[in-house]
N, C-alpha and C. Protein backbone atom coordinates (compact mmCIF):
# COMPACT_ATOMS: atom_id res chain seq x y z
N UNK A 1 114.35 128.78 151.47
CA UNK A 1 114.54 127.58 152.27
C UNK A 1 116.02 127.46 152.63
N UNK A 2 116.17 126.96 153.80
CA UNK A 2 117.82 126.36 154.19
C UNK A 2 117.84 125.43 154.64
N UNK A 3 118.63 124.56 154.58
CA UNK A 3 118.60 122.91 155.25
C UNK A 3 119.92 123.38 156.57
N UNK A 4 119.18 122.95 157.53
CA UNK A 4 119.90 122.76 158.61
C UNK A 4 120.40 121.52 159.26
N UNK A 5 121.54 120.95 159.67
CA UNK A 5 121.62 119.42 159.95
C UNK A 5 122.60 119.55 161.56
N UNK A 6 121.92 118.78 162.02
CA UNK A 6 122.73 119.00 163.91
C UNK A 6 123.48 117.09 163.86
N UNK A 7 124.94 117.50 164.35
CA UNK A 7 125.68 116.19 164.55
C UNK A 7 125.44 115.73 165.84
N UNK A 8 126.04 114.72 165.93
CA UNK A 8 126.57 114.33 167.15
C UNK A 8 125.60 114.26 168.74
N UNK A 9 125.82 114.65 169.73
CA UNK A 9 125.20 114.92 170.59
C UNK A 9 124.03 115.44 170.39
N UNK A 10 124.41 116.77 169.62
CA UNK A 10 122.93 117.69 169.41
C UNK A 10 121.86 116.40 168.75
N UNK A 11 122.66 116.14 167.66
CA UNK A 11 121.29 115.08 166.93
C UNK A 11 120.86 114.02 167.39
N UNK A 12 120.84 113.77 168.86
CA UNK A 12 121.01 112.52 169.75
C UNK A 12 119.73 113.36 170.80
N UNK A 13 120.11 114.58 170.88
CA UNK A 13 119.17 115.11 172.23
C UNK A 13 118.51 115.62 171.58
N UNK A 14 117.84 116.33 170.25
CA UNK A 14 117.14 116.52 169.08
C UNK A 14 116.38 115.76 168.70
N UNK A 15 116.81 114.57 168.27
CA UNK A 15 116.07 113.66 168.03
C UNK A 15 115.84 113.45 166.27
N UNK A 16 116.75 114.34 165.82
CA UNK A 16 116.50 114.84 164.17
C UNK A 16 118.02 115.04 163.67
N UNK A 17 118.42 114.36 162.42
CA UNK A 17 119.40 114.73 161.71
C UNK A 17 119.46 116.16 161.06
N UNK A 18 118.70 116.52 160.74
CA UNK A 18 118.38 118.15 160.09
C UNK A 18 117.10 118.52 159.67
N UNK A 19 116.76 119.52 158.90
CA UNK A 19 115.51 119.99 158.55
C UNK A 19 115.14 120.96 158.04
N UNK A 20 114.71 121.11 156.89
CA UNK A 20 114.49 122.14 156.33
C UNK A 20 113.09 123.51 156.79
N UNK A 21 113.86 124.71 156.97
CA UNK A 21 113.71 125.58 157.25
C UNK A 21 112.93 126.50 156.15
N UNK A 22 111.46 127.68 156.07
CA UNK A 22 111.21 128.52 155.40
C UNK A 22 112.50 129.57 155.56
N UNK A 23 112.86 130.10 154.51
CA UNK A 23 113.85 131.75 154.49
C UNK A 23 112.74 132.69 155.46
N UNK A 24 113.61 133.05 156.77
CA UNK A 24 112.63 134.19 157.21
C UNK A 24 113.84 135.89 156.57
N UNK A 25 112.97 136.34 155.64
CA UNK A 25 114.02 137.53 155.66
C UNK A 25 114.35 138.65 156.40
N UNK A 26 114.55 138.08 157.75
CA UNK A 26 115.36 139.18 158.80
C UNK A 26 116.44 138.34 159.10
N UNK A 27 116.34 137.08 158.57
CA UNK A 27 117.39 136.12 159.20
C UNK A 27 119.16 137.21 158.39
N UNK A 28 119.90 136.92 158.78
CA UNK A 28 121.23 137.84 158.41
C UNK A 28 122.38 137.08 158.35
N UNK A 29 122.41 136.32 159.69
CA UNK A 29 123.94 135.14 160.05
C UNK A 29 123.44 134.01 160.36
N UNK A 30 124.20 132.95 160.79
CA UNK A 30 123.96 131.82 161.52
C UNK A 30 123.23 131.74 162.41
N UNK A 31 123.62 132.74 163.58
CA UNK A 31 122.93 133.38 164.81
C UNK A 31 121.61 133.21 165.02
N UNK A 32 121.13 133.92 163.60
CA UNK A 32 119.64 134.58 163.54
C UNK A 32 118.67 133.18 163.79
N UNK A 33 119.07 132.28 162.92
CA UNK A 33 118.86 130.88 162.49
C UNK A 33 119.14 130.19 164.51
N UNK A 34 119.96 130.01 164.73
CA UNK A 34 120.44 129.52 165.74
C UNK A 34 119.22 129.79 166.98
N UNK A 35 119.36 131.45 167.00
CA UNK A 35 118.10 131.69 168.16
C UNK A 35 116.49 131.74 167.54
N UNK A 36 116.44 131.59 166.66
CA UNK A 36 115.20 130.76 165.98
C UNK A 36 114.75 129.61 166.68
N UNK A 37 115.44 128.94 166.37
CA UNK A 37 115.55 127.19 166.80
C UNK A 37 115.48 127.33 168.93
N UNK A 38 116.38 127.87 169.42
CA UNK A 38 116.49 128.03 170.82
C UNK A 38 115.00 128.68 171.47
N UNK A 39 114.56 129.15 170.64
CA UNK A 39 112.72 129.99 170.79
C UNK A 39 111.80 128.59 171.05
N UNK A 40 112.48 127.46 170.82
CA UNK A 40 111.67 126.20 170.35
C UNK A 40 111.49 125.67 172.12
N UNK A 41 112.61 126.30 172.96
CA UNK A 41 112.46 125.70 174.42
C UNK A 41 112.92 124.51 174.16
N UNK A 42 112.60 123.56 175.46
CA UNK A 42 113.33 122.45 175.99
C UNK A 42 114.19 121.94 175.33
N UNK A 43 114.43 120.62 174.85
CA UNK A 43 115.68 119.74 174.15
C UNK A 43 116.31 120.96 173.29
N UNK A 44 115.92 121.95 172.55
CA UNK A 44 116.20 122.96 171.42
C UNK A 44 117.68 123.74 172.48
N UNK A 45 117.41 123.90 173.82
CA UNK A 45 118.13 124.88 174.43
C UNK A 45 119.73 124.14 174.49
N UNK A 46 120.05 123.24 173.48
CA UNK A 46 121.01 122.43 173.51
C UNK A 46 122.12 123.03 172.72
N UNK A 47 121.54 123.79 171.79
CA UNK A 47 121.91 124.82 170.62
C UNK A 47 122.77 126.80 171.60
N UNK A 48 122.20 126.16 172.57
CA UNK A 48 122.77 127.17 173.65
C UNK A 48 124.38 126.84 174.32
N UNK A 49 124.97 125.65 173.60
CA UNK A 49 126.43 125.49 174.20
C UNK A 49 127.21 126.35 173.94
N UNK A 50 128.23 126.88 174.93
CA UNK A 50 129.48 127.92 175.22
C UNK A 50 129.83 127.62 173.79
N UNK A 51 130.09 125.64 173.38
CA UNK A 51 131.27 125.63 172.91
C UNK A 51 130.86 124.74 171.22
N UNK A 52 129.07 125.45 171.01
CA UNK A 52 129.07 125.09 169.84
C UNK A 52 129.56 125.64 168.23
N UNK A 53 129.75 124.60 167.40
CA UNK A 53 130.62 124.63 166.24
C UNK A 53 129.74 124.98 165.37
N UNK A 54 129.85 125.80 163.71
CA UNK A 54 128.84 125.89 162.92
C UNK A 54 129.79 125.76 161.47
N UNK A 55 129.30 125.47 160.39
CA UNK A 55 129.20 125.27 158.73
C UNK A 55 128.53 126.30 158.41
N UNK A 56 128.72 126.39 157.15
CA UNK A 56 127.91 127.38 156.39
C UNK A 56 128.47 126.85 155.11
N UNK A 57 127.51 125.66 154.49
CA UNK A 57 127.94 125.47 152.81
C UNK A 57 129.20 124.43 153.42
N UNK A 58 129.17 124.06 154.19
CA UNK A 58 130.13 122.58 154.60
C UNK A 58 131.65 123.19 154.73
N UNK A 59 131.82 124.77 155.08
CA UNK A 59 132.82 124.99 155.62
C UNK A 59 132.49 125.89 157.08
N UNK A 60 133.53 125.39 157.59
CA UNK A 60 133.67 125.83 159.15
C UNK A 60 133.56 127.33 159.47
N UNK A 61 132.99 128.30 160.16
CA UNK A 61 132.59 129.79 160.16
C UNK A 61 132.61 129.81 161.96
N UNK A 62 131.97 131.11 161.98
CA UNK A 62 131.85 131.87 163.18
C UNK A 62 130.03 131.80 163.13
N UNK A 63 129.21 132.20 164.10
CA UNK A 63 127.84 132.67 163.92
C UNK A 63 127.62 133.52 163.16
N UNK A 64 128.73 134.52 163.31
CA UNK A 64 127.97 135.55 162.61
C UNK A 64 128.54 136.10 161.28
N UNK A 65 128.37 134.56 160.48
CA UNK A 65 128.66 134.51 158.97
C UNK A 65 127.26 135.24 158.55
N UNK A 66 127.47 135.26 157.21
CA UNK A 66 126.54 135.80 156.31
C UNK A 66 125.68 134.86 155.82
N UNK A 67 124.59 134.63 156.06
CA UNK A 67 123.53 133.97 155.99
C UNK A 67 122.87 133.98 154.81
N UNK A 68 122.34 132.91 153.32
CA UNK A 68 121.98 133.24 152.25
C UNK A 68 120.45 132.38 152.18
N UNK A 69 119.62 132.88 151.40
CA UNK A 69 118.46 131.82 151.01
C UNK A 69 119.42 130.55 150.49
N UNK A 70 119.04 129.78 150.55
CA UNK A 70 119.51 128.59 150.10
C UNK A 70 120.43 127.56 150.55
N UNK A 71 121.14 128.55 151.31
CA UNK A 71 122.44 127.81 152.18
C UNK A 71 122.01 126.58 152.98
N UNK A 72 123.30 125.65 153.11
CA UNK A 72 123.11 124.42 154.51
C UNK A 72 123.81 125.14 155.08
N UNK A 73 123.22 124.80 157.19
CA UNK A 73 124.31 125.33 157.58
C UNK A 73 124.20 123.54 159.03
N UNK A 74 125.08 123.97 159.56
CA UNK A 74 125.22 122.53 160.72
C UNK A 74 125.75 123.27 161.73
N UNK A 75 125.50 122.37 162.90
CA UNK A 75 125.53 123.14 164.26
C UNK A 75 126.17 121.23 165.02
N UNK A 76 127.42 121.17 165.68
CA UNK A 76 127.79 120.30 165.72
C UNK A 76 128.92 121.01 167.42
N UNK A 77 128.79 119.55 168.14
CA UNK A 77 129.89 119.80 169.14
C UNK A 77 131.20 119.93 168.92
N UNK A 78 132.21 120.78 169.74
CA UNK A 78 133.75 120.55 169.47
C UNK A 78 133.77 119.04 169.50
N UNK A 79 135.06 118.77 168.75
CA UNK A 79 135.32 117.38 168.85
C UNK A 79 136.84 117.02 169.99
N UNK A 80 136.46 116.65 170.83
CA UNK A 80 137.88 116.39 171.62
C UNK A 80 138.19 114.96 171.79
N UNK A 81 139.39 114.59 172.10
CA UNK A 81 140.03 113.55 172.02
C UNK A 81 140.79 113.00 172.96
N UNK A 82 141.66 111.85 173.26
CA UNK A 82 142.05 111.75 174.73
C UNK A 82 143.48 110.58 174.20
């Protein structure tokens, strides 16, 4: 299992704070997980931003971190400011 949790925007056009996930074991990185979810179509294709952010275990990574059974990971917009 992995708990996945979407901030901000995403969890606004989602409709869901997070959710726990079965371990599929081909999953590898973030990525794998990421285009999982984007397979889901409509509102899901939100997870498709240039300029989205990811966690892994509540620190900040790339996609293509190393992916574990058990892990949280979050998928959240840049944050900009004015």
């Amino acid at each position: 299992m992995i708990r996945v949790q979407y901030f901000a925007r995403y969890r606004e056009a989602l409709g869901l704070d997070g959710e726990q996930l079965a371990w599929e074991p081909g999953w590898r990185c973030l990525d794998d997980v990421r285009r999982r979810l984007l397979a889901r179509g409509g509102a899901w294709e939100v997870l498709a931003d240039a300029n989205l952010m990811c966690a892994r275990n509540q620190e900040l990574c790339a996609l293509d971190t190393a992916l574990a059974e058990g892990d949280e990971i979050a998928f959240f917009p840049t944050v900009t400011g004015g």
